[in-house]
C-alpha atoms as a PDB file:
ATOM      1  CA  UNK A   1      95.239  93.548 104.193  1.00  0.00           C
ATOM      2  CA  UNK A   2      98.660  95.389 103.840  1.00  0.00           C
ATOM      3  CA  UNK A   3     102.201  93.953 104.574  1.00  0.00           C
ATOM      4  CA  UNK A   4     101.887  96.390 107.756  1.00  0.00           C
ATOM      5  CA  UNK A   5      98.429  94.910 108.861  1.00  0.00           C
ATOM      6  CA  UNK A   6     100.606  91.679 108.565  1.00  0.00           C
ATOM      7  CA  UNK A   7     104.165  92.671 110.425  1.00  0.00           C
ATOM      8  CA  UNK A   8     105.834  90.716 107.375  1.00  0.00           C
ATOM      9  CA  UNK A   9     109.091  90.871 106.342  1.00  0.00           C
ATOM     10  CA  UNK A  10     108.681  91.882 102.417  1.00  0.00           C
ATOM     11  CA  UNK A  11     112.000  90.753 101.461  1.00  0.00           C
ATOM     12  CA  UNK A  12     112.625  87.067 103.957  1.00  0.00           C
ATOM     13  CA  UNK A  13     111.863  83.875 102.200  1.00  0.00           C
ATOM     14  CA  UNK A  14     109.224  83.016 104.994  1.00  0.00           C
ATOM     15  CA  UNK A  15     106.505  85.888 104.491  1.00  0.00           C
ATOM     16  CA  UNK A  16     104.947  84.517 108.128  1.00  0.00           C
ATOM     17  CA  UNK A  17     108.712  85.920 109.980  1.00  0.00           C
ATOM     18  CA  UNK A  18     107.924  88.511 112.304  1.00  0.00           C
ATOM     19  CA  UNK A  19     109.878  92.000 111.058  1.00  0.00           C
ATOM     20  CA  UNK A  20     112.891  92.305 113.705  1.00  0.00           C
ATOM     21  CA  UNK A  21     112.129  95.873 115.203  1.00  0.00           C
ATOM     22  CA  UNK A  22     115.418  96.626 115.905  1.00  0.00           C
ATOM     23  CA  UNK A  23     118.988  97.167 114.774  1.00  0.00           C
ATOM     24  CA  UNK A  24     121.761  95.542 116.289  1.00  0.00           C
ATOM     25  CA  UNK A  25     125.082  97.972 116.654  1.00  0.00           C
ATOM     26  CA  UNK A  26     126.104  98.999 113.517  1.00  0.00           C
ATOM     27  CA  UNK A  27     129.687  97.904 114.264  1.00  0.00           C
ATOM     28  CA  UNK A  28     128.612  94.513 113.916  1.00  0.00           C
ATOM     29  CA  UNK A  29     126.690  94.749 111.529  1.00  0.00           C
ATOM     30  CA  UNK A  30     128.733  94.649 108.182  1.00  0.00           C
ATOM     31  CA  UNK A  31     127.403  92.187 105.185  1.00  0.00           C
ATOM     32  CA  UNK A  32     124.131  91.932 106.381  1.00  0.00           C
ATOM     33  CA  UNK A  33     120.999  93.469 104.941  1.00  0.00           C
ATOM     34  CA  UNK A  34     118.235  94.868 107.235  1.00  0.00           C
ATOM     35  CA  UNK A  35     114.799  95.746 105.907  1.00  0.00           C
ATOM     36  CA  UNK A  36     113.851  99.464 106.333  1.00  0.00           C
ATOM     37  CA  UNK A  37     111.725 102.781 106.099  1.00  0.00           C
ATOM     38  CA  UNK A  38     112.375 105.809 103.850  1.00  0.00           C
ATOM     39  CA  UNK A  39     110.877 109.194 103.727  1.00  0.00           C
ATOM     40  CA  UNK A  40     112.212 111.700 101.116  1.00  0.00           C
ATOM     41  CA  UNK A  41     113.949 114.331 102.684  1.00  0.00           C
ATOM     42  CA  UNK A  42     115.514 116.419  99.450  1.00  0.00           C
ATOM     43  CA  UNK A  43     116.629 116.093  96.185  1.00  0.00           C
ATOM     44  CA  UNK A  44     114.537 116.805  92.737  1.00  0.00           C
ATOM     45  CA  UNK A  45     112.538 113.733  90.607  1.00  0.00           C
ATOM     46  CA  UNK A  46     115.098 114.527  87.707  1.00  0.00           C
ATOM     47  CA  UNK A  47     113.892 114.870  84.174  1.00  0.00           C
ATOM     48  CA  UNK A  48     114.789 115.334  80.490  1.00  0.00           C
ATOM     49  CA  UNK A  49     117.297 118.161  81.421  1.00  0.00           C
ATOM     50  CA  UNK A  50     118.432 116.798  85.194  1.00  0.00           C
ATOM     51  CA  UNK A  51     119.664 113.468  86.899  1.00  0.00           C
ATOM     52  CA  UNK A  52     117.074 112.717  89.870  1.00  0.00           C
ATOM     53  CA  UNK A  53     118.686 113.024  92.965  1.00  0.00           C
ATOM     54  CA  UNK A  54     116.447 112.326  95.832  1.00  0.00           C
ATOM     55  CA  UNK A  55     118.041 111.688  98.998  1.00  0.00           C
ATOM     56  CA  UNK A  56     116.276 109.812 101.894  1.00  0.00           C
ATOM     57  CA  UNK A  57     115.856 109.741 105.745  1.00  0.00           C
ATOM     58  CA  UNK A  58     116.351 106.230 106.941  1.00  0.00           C
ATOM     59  CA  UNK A  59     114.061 104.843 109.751  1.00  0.00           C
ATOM     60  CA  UNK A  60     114.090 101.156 111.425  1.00  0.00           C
ATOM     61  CA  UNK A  61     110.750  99.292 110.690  1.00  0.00           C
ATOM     62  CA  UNK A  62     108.621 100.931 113.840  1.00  0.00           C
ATOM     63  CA  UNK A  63     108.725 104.407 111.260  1.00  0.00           C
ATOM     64  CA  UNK A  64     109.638 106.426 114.564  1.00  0.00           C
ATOM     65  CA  UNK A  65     114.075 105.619 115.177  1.00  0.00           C
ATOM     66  CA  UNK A  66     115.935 107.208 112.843  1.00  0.00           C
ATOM     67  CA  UNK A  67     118.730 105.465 111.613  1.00  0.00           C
ATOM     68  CA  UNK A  68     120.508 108.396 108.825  1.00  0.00           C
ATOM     69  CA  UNK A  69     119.384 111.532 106.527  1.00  0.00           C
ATOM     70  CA  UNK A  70     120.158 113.163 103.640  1.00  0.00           C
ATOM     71  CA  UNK A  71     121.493 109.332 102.099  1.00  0.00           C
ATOM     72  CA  UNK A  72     121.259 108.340  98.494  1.00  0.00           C
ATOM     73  CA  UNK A  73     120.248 104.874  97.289  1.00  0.00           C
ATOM     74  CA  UNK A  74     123.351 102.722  95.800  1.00  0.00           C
ATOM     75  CA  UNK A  75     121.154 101.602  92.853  1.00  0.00           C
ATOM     76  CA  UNK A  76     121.943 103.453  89.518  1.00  0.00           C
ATOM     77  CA  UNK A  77     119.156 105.546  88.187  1.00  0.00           C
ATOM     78  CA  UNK A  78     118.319 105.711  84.532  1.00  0.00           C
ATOM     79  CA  UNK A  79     119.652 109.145  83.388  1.00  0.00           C
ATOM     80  CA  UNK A  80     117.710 112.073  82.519  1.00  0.00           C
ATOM     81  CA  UNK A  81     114.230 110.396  83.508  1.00  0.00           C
ATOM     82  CA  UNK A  82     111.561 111.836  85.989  1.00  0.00           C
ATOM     83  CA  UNK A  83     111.240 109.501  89.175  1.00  0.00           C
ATOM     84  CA  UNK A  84     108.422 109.118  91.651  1.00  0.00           C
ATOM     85  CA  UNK A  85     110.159 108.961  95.162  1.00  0.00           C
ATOM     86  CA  UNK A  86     109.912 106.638  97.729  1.00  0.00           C
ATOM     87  CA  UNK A  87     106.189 106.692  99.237  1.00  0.00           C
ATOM     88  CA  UNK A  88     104.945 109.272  96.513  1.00  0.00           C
ATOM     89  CA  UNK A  89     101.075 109.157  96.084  1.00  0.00           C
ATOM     90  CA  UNK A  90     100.695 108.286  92.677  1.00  0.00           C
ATOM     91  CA  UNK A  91      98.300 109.310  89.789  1.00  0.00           C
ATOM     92  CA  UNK A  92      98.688 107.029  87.163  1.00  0.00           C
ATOM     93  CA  UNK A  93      97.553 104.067  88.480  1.00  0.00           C
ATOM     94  CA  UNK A  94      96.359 105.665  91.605  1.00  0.00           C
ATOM     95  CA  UNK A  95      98.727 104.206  94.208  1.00  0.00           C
ATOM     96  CA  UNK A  96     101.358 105.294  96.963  1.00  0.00           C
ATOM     97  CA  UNK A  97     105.008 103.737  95.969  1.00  0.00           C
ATOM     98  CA  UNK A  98     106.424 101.352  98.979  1.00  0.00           C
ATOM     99  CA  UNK A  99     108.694 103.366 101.159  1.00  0.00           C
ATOM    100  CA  UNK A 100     110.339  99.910 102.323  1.00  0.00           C
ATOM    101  CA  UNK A 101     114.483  99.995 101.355  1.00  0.00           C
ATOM    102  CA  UNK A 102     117.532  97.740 101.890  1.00  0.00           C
ATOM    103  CA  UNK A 103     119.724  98.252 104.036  1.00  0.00           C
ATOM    104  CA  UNK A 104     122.972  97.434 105.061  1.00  0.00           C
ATOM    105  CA  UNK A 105     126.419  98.914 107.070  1.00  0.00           C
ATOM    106  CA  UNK A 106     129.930  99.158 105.595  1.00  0.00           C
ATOM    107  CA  UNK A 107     133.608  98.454 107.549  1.00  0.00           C
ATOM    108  CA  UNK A 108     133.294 101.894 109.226  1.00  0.00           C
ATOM    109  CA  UNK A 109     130.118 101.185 110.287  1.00  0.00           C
ATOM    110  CA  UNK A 110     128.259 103.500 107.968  1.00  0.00           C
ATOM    111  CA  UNK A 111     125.128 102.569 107.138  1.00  0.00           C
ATOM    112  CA  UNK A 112     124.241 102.297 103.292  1.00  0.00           C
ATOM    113  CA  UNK A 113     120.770 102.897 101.212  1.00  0.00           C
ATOM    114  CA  UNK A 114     121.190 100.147  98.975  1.00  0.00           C
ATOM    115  CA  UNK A 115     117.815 100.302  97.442  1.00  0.00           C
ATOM    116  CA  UNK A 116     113.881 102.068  97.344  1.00  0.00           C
ATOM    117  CA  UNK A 117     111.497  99.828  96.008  1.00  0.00           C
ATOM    118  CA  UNK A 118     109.570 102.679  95.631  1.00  0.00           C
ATOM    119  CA  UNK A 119     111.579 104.831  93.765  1.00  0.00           C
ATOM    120  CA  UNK A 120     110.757 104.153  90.184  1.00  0.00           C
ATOM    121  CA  UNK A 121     110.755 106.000  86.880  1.00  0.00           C
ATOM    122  CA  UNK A 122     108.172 107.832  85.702  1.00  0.00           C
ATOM    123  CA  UNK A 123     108.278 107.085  82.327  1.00  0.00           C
ATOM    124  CA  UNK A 124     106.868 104.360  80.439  1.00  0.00           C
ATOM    125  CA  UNK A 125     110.461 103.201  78.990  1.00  0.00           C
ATOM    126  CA  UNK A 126     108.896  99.893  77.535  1.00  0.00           C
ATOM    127  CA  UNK A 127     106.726 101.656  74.858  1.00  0.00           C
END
């Protein structure tokens, strides 16, 4: 069974919580941090000649109300290494990466990628 079989919330200390399906208005919703959906919507994976730069649409848990596009995750990327992007069907293992992010709104009400957890190098940097 999946975390979407489920309706958990991957990130809440209580993995029974049911996944709020909605935002409240941006306006008020500075400092706090909001599960989410990506899908990759440009960008390149990056390599030994290029930085990744992926960029993301950004979609509230019921993967149908778009929230932003075109936004780039707050959380530095190793330089000059190939990424897989978030969701990517994976070779090696055979997997898909999580397309669940972190969210979260600054003072103009702006929202703000903080993180993929399924954007992840492609190299083995630990060898």
């Amino acid at each position: 069974m999946t975390i979407d079989d489920k309706n958990l919330d991957p990130i809440g200390e209580e993995y029974n919580r049911p996944i709020p399906q909605e935002f409240p208005d941006s306006g008020s919703s500075q400092g706090m941090i909001y599960a989410a959906l990506v899908t990759k919507d440009g960008g390149a994976s990056g390599g030994a000649a290029a930085e990744c730069t992926y960029t993301y649409t950004v979609k509230a848990l019921d993967d149908a109300t778009i929230l932003d596009t075109l936004v780039t995750p707050q959380v530095p990327r190793l330089h000059y290494i190939e990424y897989w992007y978030a969701g990517e069907a994976r070779t090696t293992p055979a997997a898909t990466t999580s397309r669940y992010a972190l969210i979260t709104y600054d003072s103009g009400g702006n929202l703000v990628l903080l993180q993929c957890f399924g954007e992840l190098p492609k190299d083995d940097i630990c060898a």
